[in-house]
Protein backbone atom coordinates (compact mmCIF):
# COMPACT_ATOMS: atom_id res chain seq x y z
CA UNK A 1 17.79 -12.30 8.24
CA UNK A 2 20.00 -10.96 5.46
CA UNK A 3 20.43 -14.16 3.80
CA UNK A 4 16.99 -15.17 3.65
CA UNK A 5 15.87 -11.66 2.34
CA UNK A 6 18.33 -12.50 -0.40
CA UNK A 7 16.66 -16.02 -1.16
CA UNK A 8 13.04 -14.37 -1.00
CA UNK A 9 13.74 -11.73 -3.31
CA UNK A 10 15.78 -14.33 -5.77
CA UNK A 11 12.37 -16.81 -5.48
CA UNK A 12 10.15 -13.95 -6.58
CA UNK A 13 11.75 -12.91 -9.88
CA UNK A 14 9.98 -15.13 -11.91
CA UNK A 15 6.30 -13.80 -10.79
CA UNK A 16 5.17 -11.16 -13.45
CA UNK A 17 1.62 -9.09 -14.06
CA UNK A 18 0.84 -9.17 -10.18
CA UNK A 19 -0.51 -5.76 -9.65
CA UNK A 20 0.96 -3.11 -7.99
CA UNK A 21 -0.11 -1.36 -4.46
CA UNK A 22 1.97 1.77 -5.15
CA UNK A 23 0.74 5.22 -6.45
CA UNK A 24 1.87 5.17 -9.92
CA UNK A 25 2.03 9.19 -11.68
CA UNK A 26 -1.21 10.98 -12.96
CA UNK A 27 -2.42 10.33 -16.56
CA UNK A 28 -0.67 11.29 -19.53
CA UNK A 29 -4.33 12.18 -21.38
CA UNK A 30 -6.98 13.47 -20.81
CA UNK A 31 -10.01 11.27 -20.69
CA UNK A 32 -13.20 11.42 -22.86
CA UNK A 33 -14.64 14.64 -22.55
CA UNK A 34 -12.86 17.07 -20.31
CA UNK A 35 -12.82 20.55 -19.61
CA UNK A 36 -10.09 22.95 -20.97
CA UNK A 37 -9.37 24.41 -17.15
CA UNK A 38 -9.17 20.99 -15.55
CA UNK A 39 -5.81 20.14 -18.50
CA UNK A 40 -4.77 23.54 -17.23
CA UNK A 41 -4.40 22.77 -13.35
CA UNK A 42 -2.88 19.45 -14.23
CA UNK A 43 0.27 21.47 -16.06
CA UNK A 44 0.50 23.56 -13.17
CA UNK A 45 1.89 20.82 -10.98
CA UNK A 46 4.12 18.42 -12.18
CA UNK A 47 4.31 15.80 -8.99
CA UNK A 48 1.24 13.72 -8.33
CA UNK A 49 2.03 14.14 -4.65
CA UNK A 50 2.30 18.16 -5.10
CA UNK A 51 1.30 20.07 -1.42
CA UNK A 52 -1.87 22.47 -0.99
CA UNK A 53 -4.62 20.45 -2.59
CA UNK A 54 -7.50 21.67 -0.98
CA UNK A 55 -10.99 19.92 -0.81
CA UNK A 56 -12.72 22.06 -2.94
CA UNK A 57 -10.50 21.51 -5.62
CA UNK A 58 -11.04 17.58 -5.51
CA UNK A 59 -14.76 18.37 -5.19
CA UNK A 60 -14.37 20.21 -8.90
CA UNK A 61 -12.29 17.57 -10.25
CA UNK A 62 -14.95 14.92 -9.00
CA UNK A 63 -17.87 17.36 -10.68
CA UNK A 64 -16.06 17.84 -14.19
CA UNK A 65 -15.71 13.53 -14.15
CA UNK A 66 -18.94 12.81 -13.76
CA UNK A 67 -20.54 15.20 -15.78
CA UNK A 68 -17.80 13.99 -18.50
CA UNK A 69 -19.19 10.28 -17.77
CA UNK A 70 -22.53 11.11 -17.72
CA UNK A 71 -22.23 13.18 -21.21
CA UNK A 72 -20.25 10.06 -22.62
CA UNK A 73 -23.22 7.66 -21.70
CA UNK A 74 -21.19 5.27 -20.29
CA UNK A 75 -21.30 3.48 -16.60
CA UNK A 76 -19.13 2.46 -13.90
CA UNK A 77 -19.65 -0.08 -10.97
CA UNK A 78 -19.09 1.08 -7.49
CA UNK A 79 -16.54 -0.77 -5.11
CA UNK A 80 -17.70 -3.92 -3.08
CA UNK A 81 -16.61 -5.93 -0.33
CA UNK A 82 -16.13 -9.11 -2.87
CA UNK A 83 -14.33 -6.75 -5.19
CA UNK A 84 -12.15 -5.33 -3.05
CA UNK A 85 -10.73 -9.11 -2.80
CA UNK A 86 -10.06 -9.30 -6.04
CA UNK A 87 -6.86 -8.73 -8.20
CA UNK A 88 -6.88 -5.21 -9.10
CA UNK A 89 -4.43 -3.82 -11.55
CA UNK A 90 -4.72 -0.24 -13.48
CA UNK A 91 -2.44 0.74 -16.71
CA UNK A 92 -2.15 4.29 -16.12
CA UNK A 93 -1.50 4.67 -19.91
CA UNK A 94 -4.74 3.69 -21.19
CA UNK A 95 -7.27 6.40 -20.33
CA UNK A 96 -10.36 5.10 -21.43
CA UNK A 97 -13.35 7.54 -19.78
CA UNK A 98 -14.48 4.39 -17.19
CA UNK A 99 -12.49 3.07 -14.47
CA UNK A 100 -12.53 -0.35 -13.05
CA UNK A 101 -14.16 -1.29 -9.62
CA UNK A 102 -12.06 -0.52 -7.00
CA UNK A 103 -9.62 0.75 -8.86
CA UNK A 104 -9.16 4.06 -6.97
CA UNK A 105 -8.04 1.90 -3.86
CA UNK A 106 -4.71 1.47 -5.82
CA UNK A 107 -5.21 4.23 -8.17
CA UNK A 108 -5.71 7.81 -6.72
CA UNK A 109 -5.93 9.87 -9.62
CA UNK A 110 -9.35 10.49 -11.41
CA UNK A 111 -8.83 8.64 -14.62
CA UNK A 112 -11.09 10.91 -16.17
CA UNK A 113 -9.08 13.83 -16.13
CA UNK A 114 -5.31 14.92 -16.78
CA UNK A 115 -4.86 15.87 -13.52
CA UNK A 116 -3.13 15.03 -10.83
CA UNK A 117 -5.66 16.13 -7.79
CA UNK A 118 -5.92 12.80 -5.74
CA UNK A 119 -9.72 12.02 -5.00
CA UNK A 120 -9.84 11.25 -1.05
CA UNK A 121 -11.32 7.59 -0.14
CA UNK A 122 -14.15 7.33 2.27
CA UNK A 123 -14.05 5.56 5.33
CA UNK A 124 -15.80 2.20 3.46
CA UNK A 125 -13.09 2.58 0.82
CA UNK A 126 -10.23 2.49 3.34
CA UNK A 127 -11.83 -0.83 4.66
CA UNK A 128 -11.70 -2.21 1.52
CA UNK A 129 -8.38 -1.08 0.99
CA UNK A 130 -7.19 -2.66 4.04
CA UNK A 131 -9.29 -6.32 2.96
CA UNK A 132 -7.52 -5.89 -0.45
CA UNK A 133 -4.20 -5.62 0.77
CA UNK A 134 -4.52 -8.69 3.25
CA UNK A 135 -6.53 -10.89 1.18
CA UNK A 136 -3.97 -10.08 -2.02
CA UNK A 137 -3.17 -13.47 -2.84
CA UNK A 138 0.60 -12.63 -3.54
CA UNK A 139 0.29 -11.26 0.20
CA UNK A 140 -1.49 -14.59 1.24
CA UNK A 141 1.60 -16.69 -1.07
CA UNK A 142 4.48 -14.74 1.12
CA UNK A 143 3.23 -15.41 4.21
CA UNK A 144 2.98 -19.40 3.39
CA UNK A 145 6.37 -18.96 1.53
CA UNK A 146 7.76 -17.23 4.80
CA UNK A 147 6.24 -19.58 6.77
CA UNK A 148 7.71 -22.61 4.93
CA UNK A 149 11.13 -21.27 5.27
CA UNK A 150 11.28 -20.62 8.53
CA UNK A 151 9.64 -23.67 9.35
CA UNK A 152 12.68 -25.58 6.96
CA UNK A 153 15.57 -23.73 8.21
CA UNK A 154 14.80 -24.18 11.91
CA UNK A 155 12.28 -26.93 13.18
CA UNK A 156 12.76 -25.80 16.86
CA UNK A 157 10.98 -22.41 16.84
CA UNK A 158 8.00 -21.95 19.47
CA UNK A 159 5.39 -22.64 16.65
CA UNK A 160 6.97 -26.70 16.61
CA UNK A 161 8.08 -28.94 13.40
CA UNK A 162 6.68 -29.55 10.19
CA UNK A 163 3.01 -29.28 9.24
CA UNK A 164 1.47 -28.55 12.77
CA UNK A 165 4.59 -25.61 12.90
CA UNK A 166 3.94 -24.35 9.76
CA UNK A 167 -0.14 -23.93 10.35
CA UNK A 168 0.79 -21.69 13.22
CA UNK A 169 3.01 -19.86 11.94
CA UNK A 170 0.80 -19.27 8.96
CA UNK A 171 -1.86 -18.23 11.19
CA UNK A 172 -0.40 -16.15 13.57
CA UNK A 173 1.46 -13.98 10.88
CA UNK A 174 -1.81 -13.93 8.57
CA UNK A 175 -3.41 -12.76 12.16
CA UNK A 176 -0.73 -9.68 12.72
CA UNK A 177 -1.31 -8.90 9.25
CA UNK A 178 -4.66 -8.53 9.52
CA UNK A 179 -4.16 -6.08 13.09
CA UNK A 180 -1.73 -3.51 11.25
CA UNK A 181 -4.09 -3.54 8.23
CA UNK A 182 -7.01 -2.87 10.38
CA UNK A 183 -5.17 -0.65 12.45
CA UNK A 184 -2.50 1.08 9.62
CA UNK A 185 -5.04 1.26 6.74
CA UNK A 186 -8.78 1.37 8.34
CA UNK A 187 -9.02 2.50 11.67
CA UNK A 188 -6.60 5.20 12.51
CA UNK A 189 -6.72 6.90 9.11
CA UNK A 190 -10.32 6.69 9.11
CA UNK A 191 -10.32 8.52 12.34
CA UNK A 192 -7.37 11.36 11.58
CA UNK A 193 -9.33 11.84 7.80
CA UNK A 194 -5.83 10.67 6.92
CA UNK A 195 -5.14 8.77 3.34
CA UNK A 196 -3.74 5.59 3.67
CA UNK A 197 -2.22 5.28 0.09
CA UNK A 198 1.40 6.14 -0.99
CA UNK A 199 2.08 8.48 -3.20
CA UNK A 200 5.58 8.52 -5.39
CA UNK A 201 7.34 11.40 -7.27
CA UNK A 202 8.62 9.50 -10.24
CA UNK A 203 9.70 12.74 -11.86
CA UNK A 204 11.82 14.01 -8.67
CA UNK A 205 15.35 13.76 -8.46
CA UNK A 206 16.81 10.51 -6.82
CA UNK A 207 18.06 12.17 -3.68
CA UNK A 208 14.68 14.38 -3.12
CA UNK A 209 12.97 11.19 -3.50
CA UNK A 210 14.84 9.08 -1.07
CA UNK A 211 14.18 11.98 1.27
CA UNK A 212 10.75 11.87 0.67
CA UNK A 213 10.39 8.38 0.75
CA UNK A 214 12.15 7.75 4.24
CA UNK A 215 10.29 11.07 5.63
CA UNK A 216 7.01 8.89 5.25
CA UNK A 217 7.11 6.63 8.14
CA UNK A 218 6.57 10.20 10.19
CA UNK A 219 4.30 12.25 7.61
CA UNK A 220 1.67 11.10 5.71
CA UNK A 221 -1.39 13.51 4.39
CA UNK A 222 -5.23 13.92 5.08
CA UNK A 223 -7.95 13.23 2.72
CA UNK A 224 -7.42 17.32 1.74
CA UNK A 225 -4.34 16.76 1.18
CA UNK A 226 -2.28 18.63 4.02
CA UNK A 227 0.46 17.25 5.11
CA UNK A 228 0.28 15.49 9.02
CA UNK A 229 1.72 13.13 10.91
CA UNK A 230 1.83 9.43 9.61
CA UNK A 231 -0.54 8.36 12.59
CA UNK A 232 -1.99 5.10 10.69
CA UNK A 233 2.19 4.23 11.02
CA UNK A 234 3.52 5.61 14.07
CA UNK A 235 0.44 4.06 16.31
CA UNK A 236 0.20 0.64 14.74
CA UNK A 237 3.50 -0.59 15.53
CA UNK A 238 3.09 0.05 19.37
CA UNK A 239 -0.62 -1.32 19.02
CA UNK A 240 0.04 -4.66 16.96
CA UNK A 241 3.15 -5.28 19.54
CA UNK A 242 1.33 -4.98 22.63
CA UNK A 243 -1.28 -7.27 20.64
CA UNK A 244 1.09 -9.18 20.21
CA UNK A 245 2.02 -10.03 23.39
CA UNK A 246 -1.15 -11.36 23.92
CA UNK A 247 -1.22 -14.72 21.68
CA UNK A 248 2.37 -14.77 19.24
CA UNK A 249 4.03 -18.08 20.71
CA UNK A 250 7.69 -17.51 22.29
CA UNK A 251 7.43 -13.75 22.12
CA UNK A 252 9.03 -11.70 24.67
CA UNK A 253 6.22 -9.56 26.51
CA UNK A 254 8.04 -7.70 28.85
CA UNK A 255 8.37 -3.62 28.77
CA UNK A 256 12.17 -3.57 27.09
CA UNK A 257 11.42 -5.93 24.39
CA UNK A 258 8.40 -5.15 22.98
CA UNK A 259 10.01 -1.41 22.64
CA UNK A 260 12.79 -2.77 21.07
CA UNK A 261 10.64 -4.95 18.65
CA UNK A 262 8.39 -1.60 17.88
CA UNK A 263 11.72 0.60 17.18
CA UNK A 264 12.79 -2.09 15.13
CA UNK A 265 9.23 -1.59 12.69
CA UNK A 266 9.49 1.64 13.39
CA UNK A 267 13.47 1.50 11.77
CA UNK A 268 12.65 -0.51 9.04
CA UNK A 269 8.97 0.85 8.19
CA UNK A 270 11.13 3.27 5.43
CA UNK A 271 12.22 0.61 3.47
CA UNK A 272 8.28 0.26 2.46
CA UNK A 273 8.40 3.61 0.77
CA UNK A 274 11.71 3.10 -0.92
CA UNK A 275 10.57 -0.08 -2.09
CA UNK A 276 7.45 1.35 -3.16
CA UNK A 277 8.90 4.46 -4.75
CA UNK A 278 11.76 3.11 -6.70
CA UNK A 279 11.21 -0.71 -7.71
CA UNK A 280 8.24 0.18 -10.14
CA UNK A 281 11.02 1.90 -12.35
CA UNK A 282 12.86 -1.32 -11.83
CA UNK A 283 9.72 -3.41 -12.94
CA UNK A 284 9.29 -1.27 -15.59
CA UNK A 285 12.88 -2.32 -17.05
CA UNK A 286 12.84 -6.28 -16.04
CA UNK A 287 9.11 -6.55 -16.87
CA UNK A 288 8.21 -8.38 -13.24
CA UNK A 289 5.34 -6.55 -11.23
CA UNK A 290 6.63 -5.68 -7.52
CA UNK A 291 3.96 -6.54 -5.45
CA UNK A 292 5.39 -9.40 -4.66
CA UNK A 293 8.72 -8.84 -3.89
CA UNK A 294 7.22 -5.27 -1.98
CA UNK A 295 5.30 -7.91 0.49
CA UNK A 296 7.91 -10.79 0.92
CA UNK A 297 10.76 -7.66 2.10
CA UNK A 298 7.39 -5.83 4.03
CA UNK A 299 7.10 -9.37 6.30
CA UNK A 300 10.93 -9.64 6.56
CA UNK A 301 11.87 -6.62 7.40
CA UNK A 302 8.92 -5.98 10.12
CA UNK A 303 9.81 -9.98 11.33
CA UNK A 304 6.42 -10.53 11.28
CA UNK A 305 5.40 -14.49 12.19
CA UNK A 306 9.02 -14.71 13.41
CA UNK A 307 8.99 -15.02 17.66
């Protein structure tokens, strides 16, 4: 397992300007016309995952944009079920009054302020969120590249040898994708009004960050955002296994394995956050975009497609 995470992550070095599924930090300007009160709050707190945002306070934030978009005459197009497939990528730096379609599924922050109050997705955006992620086509290129590899390194797995092998694997891991991203992203957070997104502290300190990170699997926050538990996290794993059981070829089904296999996700499901909270500062510095390397580690380390 170790060895070919080391391969996977070698392989992907080269990719660059894939977009990135993290929560990158709130604006560093303000956007075209915005109120003097609104620049205010955003000094206040300094984290873009700060504690005690209450709903009224996005419903302001939401009311200052639009009157700010309406006043600048300009448009924006509202989030689809085609554009949700697309690529989506946001530079946080350029603040130019209008955001892209369905760029808040990636993006939290309302682009037309300098603030860091996170507007809350509906339940239609955290479908979309979920289609995004799975239909991603660096997500869609690590499961084939996954696929292959397993396929090449051992030709007697349950899925069978070469092409015929490698379709099923393909399919059955694009399949448990798509369960803990209807599941992890869309269902359960759309029930517990929880957010689905992550959101870093790139101006914490490195150990309150790894803290944070890790803490993640087990707390998550609402659409208000309160901090509760991570359901979207700690219910998926025990659904998708038990689904699991049902069609994944050479699978163990029985009562002590499929515990062990959801402690295992539930053990590894940290390294998600970390990834996600520290390898954009890597990016930053070796200029390659982490979405890809964030999914081929994500399918790894959860051993999904692998019986």
């Amino acid at each position: 397992m170790i060895g070919r995470l080391l391969i996977l992550f070698v392989l992907s070095a080269p990719v660059v300007r894939a977009q990135t599924l993290v929560q990158p930090s709130a604006p560093q300007e303000p956007g075209a016309v915005v109120a003097d009160h609104a620049s205010e709050t955003a000094a206040e707190d300094a984290l873009p995952d700060a504690p005690g945002q209450r709903h009224g306070q996005q419903e302001d934030a939401v009311a200052v944009a639009e009157a700010s978009l309406k006043a600048s005459g300009k448009s924006t197009q509202p989030c689809t079920l085609i554009g949700s497939m697309k690529a989506i990528y946001i530079d946080p730096t350029r603040v130019d009054g209008v955001r892209s379609p369905c760029s808040e599924l990636i993006y939290p922050y309302q682009r037309f302020l300098s603030t860091n109050i996170a507007i809350p997705l509906t339940w239609q955006q955290k479908g979309y969120l979920a289609l995004h992620n799975l239909t991603n086509p660096a997500n869609l290129g690590t499961i084939a590249g996954i696929s292959a590899i397993t396929i090449g390194i051992d030709s007697h797995t349950a899925y069978g040898p070469g092409w015929k092998g490698f379709g099923k694997i393909t399919g059955v891991t694009l399949l448990q994708d798509a369960t803990g991203e209807f599941f992890g992203t869309f269902a359960i957070p759309s029930i517990a009004h929880q957010d689905p997104r992550y959101y870093r502290m790139p101006h914490a300190s490195i150990p309150r960050r790894i803290v944070y990170a890790i803490s993640r699997t087990a707390i998550s926050r609402n659409d208000d955002g309160r901090s509760i538990p991570n359901y979207g996290t700690l219910l998926t794993y025990p659904i998708s296994a038990e689904i699991s059981n049902l069609y994944v070829p050479g699978v163990h089904s029985d009562g002590p394995s499929t515990v062990a296999r959801i402690a295992t996700g539930l053990a590894t499901d940290p390294a998600n956050s970390l990834l996600a909270e520290f390898l954009p500062d890597v990016a930053e510095r070796v200029h390659v975009r982490i979405i890809f390397v964030q999914r081929i580690i994500n399918n790894v380390a959860s051993g999904e497609g692998m019986p």
